[in-house]
PDB file of N, CA and C in Angstrom:
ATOM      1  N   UNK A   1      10.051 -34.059  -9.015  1.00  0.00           N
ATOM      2  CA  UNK A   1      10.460 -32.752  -9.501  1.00  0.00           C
ATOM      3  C   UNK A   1      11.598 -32.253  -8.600  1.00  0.00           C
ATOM      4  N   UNK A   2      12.525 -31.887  -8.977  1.00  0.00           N
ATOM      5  CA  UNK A   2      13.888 -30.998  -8.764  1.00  0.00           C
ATOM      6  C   UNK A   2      13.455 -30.158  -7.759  1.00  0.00           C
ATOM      7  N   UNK A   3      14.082 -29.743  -6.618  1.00  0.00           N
ATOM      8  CA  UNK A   3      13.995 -28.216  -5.988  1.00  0.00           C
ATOM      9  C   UNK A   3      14.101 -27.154  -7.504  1.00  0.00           C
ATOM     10  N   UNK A   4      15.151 -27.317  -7.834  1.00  0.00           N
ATOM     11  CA  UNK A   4      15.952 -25.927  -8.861  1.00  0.00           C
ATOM     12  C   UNK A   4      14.476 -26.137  -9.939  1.00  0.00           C
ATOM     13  N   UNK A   5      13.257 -26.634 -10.250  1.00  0.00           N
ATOM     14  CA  UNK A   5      11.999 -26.643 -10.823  1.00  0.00           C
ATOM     15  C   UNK A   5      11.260 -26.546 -10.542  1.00  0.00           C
ATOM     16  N   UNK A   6      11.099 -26.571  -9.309  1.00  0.00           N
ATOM     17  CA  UNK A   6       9.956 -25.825  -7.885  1.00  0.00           C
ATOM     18  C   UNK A   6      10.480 -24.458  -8.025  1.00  0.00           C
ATOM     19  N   UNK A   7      11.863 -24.194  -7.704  1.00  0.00           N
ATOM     20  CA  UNK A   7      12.013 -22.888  -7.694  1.00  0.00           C
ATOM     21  C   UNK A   7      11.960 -21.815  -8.544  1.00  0.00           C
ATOM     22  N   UNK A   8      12.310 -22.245  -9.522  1.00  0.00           N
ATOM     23  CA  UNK A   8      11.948 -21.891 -11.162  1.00  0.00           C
ATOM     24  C   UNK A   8      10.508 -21.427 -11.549  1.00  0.00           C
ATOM     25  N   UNK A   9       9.696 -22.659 -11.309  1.00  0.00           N
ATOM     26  CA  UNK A   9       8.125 -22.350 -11.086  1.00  0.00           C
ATOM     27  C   UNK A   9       7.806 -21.425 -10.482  1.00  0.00           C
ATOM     28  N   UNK A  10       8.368 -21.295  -9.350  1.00  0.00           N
ATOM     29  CA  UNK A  10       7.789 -20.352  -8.335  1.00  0.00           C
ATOM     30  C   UNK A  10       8.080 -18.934  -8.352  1.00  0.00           C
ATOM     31  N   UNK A  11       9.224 -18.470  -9.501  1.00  0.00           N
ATOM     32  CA  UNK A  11      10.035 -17.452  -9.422  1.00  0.00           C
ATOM     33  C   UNK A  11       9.100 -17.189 -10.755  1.00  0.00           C
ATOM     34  N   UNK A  12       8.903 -17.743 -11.900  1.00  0.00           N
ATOM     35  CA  UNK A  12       7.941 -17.953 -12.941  1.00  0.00           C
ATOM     36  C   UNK A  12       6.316 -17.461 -12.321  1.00  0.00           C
ATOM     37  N   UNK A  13       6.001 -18.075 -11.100  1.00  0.00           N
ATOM     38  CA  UNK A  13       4.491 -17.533 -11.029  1.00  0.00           C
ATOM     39  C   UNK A  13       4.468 -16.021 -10.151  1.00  0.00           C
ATOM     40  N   UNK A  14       5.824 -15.788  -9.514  1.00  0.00           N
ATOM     41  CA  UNK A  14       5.883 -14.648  -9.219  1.00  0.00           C
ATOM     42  C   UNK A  14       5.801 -13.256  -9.682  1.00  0.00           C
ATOM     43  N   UNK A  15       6.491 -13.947 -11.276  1.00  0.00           N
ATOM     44  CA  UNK A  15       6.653 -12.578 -12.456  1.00  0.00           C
ATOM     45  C   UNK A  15       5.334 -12.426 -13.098  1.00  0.00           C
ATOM     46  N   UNK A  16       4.533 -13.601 -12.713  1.00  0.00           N
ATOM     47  CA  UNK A  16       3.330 -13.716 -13.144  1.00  0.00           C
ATOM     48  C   UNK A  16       1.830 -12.527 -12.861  1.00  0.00           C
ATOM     49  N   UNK A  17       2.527 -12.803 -11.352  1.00  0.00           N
ATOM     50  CA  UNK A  17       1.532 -11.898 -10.574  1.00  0.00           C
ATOM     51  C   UNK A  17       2.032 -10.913 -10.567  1.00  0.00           C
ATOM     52  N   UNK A  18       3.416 -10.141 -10.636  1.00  0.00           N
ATOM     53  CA  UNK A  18       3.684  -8.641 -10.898  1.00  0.00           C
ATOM     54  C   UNK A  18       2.992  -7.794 -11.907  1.00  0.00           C
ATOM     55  N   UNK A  19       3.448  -8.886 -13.039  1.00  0.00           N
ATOM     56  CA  UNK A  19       2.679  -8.403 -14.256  1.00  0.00           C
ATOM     57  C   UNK A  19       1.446  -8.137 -14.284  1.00  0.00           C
ATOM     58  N   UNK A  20       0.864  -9.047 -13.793  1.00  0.00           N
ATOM     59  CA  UNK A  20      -1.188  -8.701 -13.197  1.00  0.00           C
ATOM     60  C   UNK A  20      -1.249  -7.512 -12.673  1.00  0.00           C
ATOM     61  N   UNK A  21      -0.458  -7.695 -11.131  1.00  0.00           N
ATOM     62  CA  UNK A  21      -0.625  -6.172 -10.665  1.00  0.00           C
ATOM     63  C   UNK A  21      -0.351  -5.022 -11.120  1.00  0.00           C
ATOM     64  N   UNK A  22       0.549  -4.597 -11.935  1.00  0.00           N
ATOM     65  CA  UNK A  22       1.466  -3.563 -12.916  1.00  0.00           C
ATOM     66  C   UNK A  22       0.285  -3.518 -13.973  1.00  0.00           C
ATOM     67  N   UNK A  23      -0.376  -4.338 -14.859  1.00  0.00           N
ATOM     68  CA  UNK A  23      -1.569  -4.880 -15.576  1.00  0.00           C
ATOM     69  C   UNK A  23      -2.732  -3.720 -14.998  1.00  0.00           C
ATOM     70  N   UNK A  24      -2.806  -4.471 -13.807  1.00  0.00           N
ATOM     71  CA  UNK A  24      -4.118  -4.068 -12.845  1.00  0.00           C
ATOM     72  C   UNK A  24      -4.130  -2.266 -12.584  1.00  0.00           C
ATOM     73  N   UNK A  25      -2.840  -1.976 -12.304  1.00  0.00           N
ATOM     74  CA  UNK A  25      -2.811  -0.567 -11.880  1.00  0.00           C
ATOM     75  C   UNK A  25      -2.752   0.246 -12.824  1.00  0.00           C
ATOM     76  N   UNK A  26      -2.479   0.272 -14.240  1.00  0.00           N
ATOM     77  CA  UNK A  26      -2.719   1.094 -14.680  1.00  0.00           C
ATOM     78  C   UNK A  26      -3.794   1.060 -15.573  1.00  0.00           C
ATOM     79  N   UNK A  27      -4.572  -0.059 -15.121  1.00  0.00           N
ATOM     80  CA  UNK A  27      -5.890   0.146 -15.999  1.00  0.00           C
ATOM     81  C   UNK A  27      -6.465   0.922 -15.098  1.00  0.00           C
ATOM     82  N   UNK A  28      -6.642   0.546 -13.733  1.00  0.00           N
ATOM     83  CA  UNK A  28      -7.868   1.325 -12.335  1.00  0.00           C
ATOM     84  C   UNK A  28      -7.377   3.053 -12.165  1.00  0.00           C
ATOM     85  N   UNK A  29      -6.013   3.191 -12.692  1.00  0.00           N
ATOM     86  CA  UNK A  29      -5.068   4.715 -12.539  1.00  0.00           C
ATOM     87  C   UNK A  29      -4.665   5.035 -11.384  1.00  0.00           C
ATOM     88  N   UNK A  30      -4.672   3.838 -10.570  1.00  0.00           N
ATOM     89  CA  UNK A  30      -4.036   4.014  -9.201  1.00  0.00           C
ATOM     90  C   UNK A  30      -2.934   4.931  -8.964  1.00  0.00           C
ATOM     91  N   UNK A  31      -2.854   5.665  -7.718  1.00  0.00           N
ATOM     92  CA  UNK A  31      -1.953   6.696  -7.593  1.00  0.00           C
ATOM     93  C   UNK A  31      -0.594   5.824  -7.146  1.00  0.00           C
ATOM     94  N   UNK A  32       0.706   5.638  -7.339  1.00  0.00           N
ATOM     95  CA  UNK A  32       1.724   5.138  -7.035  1.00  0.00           C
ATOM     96  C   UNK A  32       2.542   5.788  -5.899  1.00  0.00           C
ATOM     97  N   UNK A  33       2.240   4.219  -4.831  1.00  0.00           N
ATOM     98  CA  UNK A  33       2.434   4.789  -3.716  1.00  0.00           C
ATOM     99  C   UNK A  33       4.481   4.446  -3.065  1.00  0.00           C
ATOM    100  N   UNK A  34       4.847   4.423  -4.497  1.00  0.00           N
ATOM    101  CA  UNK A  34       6.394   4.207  -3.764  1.00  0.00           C
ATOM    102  C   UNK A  34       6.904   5.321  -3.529  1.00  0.00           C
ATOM    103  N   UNK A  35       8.457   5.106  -3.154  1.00  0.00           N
ATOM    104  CA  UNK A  35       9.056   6.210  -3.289  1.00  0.00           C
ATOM    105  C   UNK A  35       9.005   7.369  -3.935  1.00  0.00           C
ATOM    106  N   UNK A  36       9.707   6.713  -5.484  1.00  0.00           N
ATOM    107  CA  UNK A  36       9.341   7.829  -6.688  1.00  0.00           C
ATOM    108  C   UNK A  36       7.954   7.856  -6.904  1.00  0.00           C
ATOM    109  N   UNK A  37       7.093   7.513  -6.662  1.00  0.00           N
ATOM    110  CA  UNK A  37       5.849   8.005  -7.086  1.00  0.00           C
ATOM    111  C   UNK A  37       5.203   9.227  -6.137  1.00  0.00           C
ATOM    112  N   UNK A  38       5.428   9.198  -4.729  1.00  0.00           N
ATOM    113  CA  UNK A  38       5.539   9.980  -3.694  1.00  0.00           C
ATOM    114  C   UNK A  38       6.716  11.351  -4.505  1.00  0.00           C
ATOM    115  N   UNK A  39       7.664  10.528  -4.998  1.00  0.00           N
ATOM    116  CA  UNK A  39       8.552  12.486  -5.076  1.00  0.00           C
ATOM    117  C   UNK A  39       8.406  12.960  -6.236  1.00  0.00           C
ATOM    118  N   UNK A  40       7.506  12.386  -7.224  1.00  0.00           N
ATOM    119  CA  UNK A  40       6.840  13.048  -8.385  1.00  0.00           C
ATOM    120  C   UNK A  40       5.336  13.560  -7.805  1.00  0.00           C
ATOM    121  N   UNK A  41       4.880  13.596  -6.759  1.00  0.00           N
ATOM    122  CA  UNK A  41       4.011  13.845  -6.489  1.00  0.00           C
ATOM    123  C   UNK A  41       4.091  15.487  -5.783  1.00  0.00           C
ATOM    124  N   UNK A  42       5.098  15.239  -4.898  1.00  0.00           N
ATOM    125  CA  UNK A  42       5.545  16.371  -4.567  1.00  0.00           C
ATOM    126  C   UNK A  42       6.019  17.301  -5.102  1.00  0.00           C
ATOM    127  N   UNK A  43       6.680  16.656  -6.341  1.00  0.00           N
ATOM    128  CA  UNK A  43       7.682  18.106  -7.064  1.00  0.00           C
ATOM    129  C   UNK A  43       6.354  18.326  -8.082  1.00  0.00           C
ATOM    130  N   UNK A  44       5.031  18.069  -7.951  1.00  0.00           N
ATOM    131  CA  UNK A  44       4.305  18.632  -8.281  1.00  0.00           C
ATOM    132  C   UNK A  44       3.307  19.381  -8.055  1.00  0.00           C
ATOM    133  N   UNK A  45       2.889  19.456  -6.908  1.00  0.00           N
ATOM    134  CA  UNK A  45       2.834  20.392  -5.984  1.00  0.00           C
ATOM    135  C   UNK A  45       3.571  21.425  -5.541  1.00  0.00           C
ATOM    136  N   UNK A  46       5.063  21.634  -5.340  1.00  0.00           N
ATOM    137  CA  UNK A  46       5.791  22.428  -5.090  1.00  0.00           C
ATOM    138  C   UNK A  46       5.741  23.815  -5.818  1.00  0.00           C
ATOM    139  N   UNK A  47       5.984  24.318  -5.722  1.00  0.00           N
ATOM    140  CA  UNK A  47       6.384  25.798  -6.093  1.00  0.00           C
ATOM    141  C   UNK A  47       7.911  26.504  -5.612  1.00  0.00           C
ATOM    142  N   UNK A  48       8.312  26.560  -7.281  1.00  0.00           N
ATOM    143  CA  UNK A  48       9.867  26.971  -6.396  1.00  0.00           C
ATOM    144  C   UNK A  48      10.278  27.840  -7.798  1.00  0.00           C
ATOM    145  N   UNK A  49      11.681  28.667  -7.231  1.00  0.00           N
ATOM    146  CA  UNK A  49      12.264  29.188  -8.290  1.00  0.00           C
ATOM    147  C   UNK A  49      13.757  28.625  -8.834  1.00  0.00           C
ATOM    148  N   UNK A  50      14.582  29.422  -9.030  1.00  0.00           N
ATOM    149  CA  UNK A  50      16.322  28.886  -8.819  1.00  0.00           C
ATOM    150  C   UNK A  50      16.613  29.040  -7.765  1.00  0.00           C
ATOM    151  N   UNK A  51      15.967  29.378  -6.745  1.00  0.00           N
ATOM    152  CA  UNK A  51      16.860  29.993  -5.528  1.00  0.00           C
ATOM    153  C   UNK A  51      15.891  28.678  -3.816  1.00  0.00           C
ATOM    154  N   UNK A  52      14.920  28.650  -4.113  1.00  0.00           N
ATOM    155  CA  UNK A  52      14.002  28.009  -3.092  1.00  0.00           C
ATOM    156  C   UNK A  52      12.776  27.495  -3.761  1.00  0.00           C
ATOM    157  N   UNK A  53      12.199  26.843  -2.602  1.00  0.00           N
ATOM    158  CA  UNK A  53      10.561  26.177  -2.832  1.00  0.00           C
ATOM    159  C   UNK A  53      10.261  26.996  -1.870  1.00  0.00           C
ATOM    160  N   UNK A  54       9.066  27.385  -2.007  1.00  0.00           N
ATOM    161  CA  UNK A  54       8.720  28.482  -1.403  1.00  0.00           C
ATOM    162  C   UNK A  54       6.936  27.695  -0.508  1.00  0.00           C
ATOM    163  N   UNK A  55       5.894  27.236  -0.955  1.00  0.00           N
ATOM    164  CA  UNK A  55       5.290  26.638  -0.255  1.00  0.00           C
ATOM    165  C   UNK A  55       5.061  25.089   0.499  1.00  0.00           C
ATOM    166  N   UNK A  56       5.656  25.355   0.589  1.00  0.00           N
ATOM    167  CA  UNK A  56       6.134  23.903   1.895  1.00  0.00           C
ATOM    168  C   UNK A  56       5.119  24.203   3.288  1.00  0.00           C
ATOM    169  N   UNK A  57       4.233  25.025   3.299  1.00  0.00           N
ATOM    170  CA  UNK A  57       3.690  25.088   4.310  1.00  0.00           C
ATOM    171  C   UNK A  57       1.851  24.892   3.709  1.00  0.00           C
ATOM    172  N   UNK A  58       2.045  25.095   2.432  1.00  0.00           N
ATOM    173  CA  UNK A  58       0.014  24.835   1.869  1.00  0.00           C
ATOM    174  C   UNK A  58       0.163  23.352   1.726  1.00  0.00           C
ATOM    175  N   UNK A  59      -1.390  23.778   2.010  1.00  0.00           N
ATOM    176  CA  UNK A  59      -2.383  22.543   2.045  1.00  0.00           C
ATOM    177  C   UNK A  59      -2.067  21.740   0.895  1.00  0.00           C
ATOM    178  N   UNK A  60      -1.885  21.786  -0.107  1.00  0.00           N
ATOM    179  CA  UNK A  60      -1.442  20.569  -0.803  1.00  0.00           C
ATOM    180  C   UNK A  60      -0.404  19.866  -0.414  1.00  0.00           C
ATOM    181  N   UNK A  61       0.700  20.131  -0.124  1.00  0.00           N
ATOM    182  CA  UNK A  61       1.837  19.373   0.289  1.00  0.00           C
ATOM    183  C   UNK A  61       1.758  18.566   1.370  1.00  0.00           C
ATOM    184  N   UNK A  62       0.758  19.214   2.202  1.00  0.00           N
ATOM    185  CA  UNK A  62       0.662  18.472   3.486  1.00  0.00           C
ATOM    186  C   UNK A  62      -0.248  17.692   3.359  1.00  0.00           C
ATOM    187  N   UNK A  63      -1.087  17.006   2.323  1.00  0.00           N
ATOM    188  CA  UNK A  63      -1.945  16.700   2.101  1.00  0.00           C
ATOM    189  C   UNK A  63      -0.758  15.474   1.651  1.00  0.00           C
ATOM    190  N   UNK A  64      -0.370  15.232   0.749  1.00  0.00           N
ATOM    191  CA  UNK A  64       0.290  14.778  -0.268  1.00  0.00           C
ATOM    192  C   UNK A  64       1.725  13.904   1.395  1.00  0.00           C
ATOM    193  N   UNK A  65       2.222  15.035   1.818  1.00  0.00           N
ATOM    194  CA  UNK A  65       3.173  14.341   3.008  1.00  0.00           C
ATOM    195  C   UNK A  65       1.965  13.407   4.023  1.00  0.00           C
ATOM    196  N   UNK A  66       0.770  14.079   4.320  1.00  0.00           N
ATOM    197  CA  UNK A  66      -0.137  13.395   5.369  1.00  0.00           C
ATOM    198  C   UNK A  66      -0.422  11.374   4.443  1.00  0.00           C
ATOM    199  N   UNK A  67      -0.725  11.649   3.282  1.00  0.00           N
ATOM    200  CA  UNK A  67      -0.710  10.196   2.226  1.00  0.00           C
ATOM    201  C   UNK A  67       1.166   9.373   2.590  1.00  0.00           C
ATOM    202  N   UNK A  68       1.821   9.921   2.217  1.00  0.00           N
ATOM    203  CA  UNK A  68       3.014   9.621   2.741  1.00  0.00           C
ATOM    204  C   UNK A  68       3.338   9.163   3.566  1.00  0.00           C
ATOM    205  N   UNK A  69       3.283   9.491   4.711  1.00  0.00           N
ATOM    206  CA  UNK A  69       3.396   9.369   5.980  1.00  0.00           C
ATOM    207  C   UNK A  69       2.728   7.638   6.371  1.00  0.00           C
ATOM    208  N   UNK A  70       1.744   7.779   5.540  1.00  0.00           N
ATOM    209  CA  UNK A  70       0.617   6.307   5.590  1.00  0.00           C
ATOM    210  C   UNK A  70       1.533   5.405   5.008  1.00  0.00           C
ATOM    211  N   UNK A  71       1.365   5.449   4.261  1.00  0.00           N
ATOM    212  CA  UNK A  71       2.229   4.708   3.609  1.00  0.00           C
ATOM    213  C   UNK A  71       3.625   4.005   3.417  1.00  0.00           C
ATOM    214  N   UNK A  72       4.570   5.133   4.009  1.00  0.00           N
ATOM    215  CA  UNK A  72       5.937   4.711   3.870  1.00  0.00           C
ATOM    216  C   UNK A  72       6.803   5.154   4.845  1.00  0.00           C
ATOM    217  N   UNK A  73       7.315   4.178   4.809  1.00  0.00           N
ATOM    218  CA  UNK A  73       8.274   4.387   6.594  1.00  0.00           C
ATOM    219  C   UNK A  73       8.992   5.458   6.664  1.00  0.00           C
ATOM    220  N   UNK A  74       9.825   6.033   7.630  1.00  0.00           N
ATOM    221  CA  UNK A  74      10.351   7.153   8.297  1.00  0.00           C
ATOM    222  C   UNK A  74      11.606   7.422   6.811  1.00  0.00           C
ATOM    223  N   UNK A  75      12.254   6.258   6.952  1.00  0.00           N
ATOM    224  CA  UNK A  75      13.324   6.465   6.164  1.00  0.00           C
ATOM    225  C   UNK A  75      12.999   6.892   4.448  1.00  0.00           C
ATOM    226  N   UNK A  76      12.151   5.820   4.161  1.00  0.00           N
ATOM    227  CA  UNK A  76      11.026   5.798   2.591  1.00  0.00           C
ATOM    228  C   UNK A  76      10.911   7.822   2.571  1.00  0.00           C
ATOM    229  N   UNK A  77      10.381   7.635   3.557  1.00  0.00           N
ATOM    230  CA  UNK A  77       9.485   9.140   3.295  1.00  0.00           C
ATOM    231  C   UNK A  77      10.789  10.276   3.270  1.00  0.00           C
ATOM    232  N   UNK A  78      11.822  10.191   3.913  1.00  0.00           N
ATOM    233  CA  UNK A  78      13.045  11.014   3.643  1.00  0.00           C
ATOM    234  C   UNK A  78      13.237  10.857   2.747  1.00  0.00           C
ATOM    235  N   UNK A  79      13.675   9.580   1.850  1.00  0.00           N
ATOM    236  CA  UNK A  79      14.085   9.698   0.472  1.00  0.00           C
ATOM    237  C   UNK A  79      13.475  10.658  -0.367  1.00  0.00           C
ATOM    238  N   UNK A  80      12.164   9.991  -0.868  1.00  0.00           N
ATOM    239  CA  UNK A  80      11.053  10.897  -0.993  1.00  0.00           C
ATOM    240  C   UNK A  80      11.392  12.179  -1.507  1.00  0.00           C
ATOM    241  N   UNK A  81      10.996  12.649  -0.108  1.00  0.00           N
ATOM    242  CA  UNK A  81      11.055  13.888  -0.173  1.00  0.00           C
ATOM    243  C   UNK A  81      13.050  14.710  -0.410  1.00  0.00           C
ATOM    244  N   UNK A  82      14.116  13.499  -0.648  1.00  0.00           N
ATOM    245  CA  UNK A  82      15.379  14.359  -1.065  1.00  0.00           C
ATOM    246  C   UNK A  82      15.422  14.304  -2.769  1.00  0.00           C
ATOM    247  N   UNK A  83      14.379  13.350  -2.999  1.00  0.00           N
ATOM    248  CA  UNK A  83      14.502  13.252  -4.297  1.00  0.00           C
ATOM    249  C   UNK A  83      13.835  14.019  -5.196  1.00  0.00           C
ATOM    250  N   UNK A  84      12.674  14.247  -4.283  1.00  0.00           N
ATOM    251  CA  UNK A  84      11.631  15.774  -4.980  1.00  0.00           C
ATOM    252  C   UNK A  84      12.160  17.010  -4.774  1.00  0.00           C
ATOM    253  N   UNK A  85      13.365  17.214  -3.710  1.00  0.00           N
ATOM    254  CA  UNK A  85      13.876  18.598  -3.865  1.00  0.00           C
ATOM    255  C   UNK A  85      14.494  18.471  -4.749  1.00  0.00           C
ATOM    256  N   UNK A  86      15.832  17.223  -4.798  1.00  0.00           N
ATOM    257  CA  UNK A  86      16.640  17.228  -6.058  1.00  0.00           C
ATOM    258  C   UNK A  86      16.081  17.659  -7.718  1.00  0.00           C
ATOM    259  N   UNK A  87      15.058  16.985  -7.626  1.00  0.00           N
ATOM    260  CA  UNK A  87      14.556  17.280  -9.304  1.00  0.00           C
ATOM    261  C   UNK A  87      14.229  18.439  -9.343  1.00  0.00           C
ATOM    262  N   UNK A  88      13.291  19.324  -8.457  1.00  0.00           N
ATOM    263  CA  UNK A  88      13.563  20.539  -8.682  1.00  0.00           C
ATOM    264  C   UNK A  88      14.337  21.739  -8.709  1.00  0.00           C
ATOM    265  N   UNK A  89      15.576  21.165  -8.616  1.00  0.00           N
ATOM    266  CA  UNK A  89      16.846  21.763  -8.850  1.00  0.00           C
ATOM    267  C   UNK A  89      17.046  23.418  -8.450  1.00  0.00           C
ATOM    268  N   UNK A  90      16.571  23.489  -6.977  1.00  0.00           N
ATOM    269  CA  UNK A  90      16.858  24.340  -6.481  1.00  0.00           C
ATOM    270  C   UNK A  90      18.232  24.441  -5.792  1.00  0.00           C
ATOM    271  N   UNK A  91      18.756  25.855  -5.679  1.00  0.00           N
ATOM    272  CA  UNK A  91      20.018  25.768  -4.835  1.00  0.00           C
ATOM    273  C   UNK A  91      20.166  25.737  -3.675  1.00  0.00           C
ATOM    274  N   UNK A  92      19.269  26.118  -2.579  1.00  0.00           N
ATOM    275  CA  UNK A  92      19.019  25.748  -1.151  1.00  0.00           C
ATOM    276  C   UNK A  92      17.936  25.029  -1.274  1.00  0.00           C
ATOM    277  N   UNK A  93      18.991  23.658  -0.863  1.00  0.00           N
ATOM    278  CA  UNK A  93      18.042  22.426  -1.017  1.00  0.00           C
ATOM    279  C   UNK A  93      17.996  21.911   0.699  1.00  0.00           C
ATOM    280  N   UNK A  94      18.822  22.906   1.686  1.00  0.00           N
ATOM    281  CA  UNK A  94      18.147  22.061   3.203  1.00  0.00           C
ATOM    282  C   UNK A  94      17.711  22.608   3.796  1.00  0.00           C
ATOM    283  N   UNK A  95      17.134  24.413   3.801  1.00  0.00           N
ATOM    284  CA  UNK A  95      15.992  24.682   3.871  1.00  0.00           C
ATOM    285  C   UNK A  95      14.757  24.332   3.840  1.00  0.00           C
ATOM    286  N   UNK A  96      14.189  23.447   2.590  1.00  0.00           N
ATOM    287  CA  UNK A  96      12.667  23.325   2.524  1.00  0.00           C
ATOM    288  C   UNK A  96      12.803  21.531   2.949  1.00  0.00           C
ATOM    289  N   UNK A  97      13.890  21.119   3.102  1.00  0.00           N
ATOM    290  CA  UNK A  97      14.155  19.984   3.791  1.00  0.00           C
ATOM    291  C   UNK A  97      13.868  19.739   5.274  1.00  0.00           C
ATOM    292  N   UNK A  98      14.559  20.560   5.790  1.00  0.00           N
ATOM    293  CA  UNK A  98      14.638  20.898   7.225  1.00  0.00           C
ATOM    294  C   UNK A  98      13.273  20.766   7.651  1.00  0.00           C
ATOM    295  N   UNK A  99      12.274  22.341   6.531  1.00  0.00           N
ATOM    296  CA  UNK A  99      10.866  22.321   7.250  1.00  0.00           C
ATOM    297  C   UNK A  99       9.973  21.527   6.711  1.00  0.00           C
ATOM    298  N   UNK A 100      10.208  20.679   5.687  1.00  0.00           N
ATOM    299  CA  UNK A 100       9.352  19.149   5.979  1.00  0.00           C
ATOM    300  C   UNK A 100       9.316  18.230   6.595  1.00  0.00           C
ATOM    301  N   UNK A 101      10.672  18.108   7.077  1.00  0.00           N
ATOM    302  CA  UNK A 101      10.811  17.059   8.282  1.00  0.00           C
ATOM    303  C   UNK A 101      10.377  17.485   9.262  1.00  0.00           C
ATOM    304  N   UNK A 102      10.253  18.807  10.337  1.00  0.00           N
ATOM    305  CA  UNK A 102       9.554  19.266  10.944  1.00  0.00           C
ATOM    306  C   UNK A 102       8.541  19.210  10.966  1.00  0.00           C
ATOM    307  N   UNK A 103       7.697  19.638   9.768  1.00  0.00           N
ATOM    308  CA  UNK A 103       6.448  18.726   9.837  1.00  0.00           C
ATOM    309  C   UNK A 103       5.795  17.613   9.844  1.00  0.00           C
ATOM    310  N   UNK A 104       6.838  16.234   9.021  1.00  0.00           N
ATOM    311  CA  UNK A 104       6.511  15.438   9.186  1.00  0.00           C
ATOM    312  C   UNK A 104       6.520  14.808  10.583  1.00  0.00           C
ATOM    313  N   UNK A 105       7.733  15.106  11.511  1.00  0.00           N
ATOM    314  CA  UNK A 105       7.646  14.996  13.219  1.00  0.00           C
ATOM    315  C   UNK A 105       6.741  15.068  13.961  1.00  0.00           C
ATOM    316  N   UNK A 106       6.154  16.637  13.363  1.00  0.00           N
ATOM    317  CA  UNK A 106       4.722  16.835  14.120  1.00  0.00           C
ATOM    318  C   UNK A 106       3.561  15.834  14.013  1.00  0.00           C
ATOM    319  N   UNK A 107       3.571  15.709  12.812  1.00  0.00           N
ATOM    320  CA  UNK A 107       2.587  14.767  12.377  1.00  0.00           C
ATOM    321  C   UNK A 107       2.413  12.857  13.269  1.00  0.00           C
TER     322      UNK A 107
END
């Protein structure tokens, strides 16, 4: 057998097992622990108007950043969280930035 048919195979049993897992997770309703699944998590929790997010300091968020934090590296978890301010399409967006990263530091 060929390398380029080993590799083929192997790229073949790879898509194999994605599909299982992708399969697997949304039968069990696993919570999605990537990026975007982290900043849909948040911009659901949030509370904001046109102007700010306003609780960035309750217990849900920090609950939700404390899961985060587990999970996904320093940089991961910035995204994250620029992508959950973005969708909520506030206009001071480095305000409630600022004081999540602060908290996440502490943490």
């Amino acid at each position: 057998m060929k390398r380029t048919d080993q590799e083929r195979i192997a790229r073949e049993i790879g898509r194999q097992q994605k599909k299982e897992s992708i399969r697997e997770k949304r039968l069990t309703g696993k919570i999605d622990v990537s990026v975007g699944g982290y900043a849909k998590q948040l911009e659901d929790v949030f509370m904001w108007d046109d102007e700010t997010i306003y609780n960035v300091q309750d217990d849900s968020v920090l609950e939700v950043l404390m899961e985060m934090k587990e999970d996904l590296s320093d940089k991961e978890c910035e995204a994250a969280l620029k992508r959950a301010i973005k969708r909520t399409k506030v206009k001071d967006r480095s305000t409630p930035f600022d004081e999540v990263m602060g908290l996440l530091a502490e943490a």
